[in-house]
PDB file of N, CA and C in Angstrom:
ATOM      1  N   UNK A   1      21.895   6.065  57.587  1.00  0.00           N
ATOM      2  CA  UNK A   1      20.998   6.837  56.748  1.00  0.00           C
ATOM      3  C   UNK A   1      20.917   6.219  55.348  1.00  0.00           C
ATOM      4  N   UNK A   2      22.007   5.651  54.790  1.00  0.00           N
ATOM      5  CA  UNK A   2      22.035   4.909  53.222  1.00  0.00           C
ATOM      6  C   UNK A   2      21.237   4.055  53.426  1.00  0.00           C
ATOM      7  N   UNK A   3      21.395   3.218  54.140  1.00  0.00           N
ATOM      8  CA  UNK A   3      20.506   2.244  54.442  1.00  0.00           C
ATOM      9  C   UNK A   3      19.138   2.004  54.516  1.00  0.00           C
ATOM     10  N   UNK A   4      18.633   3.164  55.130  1.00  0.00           N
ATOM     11  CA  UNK A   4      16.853   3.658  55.299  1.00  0.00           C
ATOM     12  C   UNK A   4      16.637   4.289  53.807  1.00  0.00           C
ATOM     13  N   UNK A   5      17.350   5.198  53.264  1.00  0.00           N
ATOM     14  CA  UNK A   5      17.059   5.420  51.842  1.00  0.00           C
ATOM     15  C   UNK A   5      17.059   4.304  51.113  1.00  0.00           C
ATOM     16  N   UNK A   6      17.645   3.528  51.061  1.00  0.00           N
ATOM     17  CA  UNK A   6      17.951   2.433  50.322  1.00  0.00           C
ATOM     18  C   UNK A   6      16.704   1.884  50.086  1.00  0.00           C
ATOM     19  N   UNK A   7      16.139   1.543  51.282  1.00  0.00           N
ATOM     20  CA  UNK A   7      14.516   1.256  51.136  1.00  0.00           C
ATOM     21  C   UNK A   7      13.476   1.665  50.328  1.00  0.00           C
ATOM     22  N   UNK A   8      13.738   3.025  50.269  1.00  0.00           N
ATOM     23  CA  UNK A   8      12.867   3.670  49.566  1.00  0.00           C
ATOM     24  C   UNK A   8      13.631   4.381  47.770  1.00  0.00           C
ATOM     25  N   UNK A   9      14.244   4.229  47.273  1.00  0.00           N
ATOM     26  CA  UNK A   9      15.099   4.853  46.346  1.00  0.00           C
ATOM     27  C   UNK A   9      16.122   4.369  46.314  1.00  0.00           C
ATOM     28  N   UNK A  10      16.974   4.347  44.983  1.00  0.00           N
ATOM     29  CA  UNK A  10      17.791   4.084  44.163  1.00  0.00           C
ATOM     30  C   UNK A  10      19.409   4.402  44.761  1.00  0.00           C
ATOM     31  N   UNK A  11      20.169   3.741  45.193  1.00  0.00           N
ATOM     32  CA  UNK A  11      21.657   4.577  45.349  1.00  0.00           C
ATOM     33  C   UNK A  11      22.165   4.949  44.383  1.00  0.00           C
ATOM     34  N   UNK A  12      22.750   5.913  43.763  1.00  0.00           N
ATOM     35  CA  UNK A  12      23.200   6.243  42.954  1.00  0.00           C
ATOM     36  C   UNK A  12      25.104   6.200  42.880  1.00  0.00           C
ATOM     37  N   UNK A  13      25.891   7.642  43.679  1.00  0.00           N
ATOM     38  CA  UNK A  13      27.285   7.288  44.494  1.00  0.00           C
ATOM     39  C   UNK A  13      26.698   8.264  46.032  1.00  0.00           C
ATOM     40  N   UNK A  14      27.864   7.843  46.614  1.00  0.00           N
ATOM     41  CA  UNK A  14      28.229   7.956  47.615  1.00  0.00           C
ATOM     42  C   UNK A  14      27.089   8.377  48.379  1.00  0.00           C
ATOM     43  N   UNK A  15      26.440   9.822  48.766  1.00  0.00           N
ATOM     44  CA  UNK A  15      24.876  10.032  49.320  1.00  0.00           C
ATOM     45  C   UNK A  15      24.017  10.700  48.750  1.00  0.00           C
ATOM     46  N   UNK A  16      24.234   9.815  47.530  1.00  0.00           N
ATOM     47  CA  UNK A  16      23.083  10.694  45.733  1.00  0.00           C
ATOM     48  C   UNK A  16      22.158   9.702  46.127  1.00  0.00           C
ATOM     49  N   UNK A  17      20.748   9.521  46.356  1.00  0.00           N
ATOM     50  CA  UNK A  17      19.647   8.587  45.727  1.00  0.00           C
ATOM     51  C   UNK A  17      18.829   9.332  44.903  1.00  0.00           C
ATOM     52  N   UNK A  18      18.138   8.520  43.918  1.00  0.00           N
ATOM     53  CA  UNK A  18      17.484   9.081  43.408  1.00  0.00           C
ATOM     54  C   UNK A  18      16.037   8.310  43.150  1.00  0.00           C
ATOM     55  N   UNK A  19      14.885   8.801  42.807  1.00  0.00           N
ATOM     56  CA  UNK A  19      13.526   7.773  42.197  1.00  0.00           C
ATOM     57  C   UNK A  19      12.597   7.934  42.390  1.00  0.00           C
ATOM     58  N   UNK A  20      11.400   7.116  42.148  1.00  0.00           N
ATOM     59  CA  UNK A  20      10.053   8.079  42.239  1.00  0.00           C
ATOM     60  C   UNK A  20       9.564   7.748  43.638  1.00  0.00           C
ATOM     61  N   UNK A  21       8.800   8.447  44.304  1.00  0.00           N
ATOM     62  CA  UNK A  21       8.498   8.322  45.374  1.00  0.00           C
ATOM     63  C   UNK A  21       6.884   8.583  45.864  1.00  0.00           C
ATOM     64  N   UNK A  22       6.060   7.900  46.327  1.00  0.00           N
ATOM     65  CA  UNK A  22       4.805   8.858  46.852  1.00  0.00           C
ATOM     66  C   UNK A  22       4.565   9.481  47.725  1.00  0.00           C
ATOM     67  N   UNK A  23       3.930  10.574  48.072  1.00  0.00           N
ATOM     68  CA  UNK A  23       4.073  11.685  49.368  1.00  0.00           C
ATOM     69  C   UNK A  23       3.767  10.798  50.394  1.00  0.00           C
ATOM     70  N   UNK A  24       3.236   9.768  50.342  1.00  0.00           N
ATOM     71  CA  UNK A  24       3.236   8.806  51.958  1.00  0.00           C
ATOM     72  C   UNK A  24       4.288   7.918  51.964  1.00  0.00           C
ATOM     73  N   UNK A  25       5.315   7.709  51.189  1.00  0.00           N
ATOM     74  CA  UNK A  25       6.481   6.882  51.859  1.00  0.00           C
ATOM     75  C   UNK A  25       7.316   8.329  51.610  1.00  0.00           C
ATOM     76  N   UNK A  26       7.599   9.091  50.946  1.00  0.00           N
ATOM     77  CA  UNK A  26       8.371  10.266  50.946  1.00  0.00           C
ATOM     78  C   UNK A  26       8.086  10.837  53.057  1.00  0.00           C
ATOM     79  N   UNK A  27       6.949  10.751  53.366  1.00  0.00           N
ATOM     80  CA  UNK A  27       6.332  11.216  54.484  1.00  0.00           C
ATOM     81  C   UNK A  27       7.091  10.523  55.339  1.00  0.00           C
ATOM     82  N   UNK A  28       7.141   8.813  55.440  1.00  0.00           N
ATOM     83  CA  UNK A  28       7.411   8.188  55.691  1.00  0.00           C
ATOM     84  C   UNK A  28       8.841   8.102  56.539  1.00  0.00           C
ATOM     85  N   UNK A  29       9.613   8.158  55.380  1.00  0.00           N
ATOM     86  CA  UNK A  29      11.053   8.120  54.953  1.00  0.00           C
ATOM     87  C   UNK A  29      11.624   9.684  55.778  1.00  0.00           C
ATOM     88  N   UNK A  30      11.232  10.581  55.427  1.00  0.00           N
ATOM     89  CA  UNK A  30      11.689  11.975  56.159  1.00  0.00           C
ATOM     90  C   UNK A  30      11.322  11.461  57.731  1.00  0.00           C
ATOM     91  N   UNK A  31      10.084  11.351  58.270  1.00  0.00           N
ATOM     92  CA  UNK A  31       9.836  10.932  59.993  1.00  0.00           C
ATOM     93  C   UNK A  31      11.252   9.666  60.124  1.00  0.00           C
ATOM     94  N   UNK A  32      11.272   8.689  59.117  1.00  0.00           N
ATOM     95  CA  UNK A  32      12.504   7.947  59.534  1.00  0.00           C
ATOM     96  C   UNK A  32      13.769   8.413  59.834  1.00  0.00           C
ATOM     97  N   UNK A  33      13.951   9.628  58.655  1.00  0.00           N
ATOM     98  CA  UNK A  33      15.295  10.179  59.129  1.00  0.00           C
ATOM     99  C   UNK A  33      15.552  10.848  59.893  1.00  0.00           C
ATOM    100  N   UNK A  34      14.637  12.110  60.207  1.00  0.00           N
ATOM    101  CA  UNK A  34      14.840  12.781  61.303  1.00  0.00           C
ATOM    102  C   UNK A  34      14.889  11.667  62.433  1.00  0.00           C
ATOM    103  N   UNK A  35      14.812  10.422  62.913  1.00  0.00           N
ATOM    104  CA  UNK A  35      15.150  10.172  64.306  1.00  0.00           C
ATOM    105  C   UNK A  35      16.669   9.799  64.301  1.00  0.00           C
ATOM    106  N   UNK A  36      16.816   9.553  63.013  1.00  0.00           N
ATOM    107  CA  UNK A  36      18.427   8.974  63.187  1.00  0.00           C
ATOM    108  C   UNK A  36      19.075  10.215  63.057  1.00  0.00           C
ATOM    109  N   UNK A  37      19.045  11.146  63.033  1.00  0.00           N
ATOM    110  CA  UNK A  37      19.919  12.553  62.489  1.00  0.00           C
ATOM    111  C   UNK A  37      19.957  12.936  63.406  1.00  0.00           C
ATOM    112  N   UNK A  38      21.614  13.614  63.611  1.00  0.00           N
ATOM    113  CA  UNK A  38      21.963  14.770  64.662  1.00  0.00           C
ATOM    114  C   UNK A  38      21.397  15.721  64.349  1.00  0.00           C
ATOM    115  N   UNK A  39      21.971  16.487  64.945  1.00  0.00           N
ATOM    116  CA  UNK A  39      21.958  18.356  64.748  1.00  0.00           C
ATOM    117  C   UNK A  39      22.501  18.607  63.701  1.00  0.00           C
ATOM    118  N   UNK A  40      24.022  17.909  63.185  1.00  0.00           N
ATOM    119  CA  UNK A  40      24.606  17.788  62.116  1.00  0.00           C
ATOM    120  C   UNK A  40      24.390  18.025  60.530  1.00  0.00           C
ATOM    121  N   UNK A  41      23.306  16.445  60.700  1.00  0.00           N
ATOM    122  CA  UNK A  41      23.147  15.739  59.732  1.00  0.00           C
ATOM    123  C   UNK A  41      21.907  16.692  58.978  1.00  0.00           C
ATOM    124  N   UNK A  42      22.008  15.975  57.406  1.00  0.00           N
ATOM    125  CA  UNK A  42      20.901  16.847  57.007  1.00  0.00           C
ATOM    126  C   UNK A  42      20.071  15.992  55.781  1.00  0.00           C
ATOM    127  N   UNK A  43      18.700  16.378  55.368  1.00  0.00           N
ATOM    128  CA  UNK A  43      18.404  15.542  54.628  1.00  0.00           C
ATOM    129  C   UNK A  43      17.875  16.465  53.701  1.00  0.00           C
ATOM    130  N   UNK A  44      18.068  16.420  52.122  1.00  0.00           N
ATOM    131  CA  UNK A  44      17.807  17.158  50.815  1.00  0.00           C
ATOM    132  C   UNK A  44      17.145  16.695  49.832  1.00  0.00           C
ATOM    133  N   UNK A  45      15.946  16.674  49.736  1.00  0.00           N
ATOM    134  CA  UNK A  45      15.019  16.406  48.698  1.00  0.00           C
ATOM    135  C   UNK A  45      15.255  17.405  47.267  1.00  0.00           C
ATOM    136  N   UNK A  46      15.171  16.298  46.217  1.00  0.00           N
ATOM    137  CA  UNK A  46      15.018  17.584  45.145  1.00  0.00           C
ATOM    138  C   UNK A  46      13.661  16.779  44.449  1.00  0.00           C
ATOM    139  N   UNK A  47      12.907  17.851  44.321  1.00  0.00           N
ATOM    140  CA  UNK A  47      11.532  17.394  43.844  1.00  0.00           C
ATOM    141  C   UNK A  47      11.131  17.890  42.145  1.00  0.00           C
ATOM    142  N   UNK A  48      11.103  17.203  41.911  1.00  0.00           N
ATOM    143  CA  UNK A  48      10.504  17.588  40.158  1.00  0.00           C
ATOM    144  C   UNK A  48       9.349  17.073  40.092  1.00  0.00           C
ATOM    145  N   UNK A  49       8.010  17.967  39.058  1.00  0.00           N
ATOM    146  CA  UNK A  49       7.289  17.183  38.877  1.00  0.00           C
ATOM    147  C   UNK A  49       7.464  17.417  36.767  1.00  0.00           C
ATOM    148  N   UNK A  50       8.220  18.097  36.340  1.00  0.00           N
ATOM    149  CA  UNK A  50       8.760  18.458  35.132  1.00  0.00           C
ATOM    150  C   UNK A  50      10.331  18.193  35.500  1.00  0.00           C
ATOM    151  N   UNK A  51      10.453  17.789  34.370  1.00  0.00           N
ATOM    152  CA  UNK A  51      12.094  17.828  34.261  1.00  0.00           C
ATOM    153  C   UNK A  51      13.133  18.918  33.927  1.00  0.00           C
ATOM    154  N   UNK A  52      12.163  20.123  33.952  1.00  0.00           N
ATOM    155  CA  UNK A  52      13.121  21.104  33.543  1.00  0.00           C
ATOM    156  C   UNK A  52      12.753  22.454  35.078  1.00  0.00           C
ATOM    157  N   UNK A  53      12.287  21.803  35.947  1.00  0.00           N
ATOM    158  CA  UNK A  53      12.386  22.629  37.538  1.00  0.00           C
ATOM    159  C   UNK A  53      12.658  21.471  38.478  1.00  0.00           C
ATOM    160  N   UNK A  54      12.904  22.039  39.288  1.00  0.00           N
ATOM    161  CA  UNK A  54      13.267  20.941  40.251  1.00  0.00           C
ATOM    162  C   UNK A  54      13.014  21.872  42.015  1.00  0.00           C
ATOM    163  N   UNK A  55      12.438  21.686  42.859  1.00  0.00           N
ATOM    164  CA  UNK A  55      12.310  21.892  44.050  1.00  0.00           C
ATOM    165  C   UNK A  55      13.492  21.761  45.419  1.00  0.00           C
ATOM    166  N   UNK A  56      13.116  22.163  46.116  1.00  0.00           N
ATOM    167  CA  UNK A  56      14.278  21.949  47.307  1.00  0.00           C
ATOM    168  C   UNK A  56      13.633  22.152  48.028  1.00  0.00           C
ATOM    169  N   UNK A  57      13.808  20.404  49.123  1.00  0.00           N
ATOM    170  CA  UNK A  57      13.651  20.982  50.415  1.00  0.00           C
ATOM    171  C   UNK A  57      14.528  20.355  51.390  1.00  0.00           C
ATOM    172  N   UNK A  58      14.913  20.953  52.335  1.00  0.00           N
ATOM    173  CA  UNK A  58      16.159  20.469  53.370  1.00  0.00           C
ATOM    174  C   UNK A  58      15.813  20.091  54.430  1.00  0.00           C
ATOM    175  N   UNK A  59      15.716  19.038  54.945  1.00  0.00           N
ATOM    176  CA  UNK A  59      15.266  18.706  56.432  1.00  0.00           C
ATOM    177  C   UNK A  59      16.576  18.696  57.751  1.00  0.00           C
ATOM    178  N   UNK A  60      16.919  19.566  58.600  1.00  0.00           N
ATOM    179  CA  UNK A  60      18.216  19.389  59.486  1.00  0.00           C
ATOM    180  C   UNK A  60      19.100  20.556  58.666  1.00  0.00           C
ATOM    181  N   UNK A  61      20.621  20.515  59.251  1.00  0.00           N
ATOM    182  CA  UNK A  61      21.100  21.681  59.037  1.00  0.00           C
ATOM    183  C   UNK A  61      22.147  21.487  57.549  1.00  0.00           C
ATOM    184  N   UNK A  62      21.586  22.501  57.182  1.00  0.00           N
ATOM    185  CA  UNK A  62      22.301  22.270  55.346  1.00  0.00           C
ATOM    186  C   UNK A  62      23.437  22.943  55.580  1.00  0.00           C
ATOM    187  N   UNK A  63      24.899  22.269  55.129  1.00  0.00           N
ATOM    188  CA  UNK A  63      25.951  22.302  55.414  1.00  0.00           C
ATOM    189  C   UNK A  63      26.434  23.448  54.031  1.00  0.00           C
ATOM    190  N   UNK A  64      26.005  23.119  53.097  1.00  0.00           N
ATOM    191  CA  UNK A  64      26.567  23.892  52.152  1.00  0.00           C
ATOM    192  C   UNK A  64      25.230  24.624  51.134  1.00  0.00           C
ATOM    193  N   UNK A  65      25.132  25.714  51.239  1.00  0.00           N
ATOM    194  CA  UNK A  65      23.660  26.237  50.360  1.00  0.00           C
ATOM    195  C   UNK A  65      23.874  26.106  49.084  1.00  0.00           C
ATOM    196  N   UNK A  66      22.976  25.817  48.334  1.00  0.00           N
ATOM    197  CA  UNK A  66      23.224  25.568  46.795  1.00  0.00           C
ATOM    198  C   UNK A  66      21.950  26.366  46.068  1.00  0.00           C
ATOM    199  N   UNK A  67      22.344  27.211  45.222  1.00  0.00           N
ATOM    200  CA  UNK A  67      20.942  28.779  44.384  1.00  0.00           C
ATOM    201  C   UNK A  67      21.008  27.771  43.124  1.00  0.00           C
ATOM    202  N   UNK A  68      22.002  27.048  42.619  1.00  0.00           N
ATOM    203  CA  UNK A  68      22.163  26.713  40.886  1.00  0.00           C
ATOM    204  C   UNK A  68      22.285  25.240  41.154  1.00  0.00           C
ATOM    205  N   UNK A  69      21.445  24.100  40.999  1.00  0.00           N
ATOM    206  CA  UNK A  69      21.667  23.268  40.346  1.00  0.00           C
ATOM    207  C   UNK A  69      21.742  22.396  39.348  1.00  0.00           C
ATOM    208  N   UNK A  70      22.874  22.414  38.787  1.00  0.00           N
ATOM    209  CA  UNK A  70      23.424  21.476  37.175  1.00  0.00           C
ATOM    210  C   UNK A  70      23.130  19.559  36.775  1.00  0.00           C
TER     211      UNK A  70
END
């Protein structure tokens, strides 16, 4: 999965990427991951288009829910 992000965005640590993206490789990139992902695995977009909101969306099963992020 680092690896296919990698393509598209920035590594940051361990499974942080971050960077700008357009809704057709963002499109892209999600159809890529869902084939490599278990049931497990999960994939977490945080979307800003201001820097002071930020969006969520989770693709697969979110292991830990998060209401506040710092």
């Amino acid at each position: 999965m680092l690896k296919l992000c990698r393509k598209y965005l920035h590594w940051i640590q361990n499974s942080v990427l971050q960077g700008e993206i357009t809704d057709v490789k963002l499109k892209e990139l999600v159809l890529a991951a869902k084939e490599i992902m278990d049931d497990k695995d999960s994939l977490i977009i945080f979307k800003s288009r201001d820097e002071k909101w930020l969006e969520k969306e989770v693709h697969g099963h979110e292991k830990n829910e998060v209401d506040t992020f710092l």
